[in-house]
Protein backbone atom coordinates (compact mmCIF):
# COMPACT_ATOMS: atom_id res chain seq x y z
CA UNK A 1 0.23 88.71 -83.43
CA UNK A 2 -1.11 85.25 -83.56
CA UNK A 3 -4.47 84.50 -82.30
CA UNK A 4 -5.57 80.59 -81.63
CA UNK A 5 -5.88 77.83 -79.14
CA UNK A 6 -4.99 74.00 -79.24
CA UNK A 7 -2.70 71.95 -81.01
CA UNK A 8 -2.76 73.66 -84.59
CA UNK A 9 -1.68 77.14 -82.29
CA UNK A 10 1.09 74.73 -80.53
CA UNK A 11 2.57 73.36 -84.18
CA UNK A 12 2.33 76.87 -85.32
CA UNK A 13 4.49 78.55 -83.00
CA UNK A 14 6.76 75.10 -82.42
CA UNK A 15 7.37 75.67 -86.31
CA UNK A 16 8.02 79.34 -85.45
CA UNK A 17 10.50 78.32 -82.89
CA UNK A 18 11.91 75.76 -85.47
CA UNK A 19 12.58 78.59 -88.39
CA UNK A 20 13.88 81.54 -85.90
CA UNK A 21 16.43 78.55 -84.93
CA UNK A 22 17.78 77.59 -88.22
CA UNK A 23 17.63 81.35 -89.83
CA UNK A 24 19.27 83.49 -87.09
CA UNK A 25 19.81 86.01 -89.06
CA UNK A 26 16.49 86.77 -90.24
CA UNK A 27 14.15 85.65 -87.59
CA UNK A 28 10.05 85.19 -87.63
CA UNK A 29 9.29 88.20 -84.17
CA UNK A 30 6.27 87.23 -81.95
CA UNK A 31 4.74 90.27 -80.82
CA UNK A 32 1.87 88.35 -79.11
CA UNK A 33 -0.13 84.88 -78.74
CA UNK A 34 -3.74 85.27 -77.72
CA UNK A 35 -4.92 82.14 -76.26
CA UNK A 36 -8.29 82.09 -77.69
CA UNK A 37 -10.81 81.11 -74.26
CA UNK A 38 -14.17 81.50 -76.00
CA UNK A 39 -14.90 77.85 -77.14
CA UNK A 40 -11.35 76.31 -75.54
CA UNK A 41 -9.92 75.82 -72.13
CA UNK A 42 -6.22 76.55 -71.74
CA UNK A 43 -3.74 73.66 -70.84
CA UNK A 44 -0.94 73.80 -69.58
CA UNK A 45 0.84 73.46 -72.81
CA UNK A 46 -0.13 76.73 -74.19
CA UNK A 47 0.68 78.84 -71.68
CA UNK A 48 4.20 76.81 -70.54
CA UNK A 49 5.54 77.10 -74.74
CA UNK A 50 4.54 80.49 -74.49
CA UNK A 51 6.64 81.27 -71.10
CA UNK A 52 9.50 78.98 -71.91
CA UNK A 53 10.11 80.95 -75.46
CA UNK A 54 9.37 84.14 -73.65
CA UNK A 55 6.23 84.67 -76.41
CA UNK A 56 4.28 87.42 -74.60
CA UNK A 57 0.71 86.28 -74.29
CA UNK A 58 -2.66 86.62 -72.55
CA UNK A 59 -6.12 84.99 -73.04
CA UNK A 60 -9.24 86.63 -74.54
CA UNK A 61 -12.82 85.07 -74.83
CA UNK A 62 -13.58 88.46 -76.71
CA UNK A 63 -10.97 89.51 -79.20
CA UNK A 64 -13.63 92.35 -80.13
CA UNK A 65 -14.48 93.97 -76.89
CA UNK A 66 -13.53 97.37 -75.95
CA UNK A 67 -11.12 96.16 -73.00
CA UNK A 68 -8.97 94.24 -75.36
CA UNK A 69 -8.77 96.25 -78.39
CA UNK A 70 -7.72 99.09 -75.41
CA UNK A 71 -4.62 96.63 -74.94
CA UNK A 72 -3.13 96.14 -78.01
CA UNK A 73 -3.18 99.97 -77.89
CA UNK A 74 0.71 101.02 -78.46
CA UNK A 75 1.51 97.46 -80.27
CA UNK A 76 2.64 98.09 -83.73
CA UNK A 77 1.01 95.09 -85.02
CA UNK A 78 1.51 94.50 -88.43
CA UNK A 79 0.02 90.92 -89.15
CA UNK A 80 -2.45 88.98 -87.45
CA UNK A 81 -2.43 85.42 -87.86
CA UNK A 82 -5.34 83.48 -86.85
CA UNK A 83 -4.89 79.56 -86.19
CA UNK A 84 -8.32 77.68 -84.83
CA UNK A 85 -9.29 80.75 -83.29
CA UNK A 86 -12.68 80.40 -82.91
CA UNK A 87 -13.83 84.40 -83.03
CA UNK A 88 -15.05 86.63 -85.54
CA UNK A 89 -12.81 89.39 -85.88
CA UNK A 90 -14.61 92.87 -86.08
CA UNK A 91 -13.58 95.80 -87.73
CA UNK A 92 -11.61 97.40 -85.12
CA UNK A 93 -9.20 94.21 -84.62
């Protein structure tokens, strides 16, 4: 799961994109993007990448409340990778 918002989150998954490209047979899986919506309005950008590469993702201007953690519920998330996200991440993430 990567976590983020702006341009560092768009070079980070366009250098995703770039590896699982190159290296088909070992490939880098996106399980989610969270657009991070606390201190960042979306653009278009984000959310277009995100469709176009078929990245599952959804925006969150609480990454700690009870909704979202609810959400992830049934993911098998084994990293998180945070990239200008500008949250706190609580115990429960």
């Amino acid at each position: 799961m990567i976590i983020g918002c702006g341009k560092p989150l768009m070079d980070c998954l366009q250098e995703i994109i770039r590896y699982n490209s190159s290296s088909p047979e070992i490939s880098c899986d996106v399980l989610l993007v969270v657009l991070d919506t606390s201190n960042h309005r979306l653009t278009g950008g984000e959310k277009f990448l995100c469709k176009k590469q078929k990245f599952p993702f959804l925006g969150s201007d609480d990454i700690n409340s009870d909704d979202f953690i609810k959400g992830l519920s049934g993911l098998t998330v084994e990293y998180i990778l945070s990239v200008n996200n500008h949250q706190f991440m609580g115990e429960s993430l």
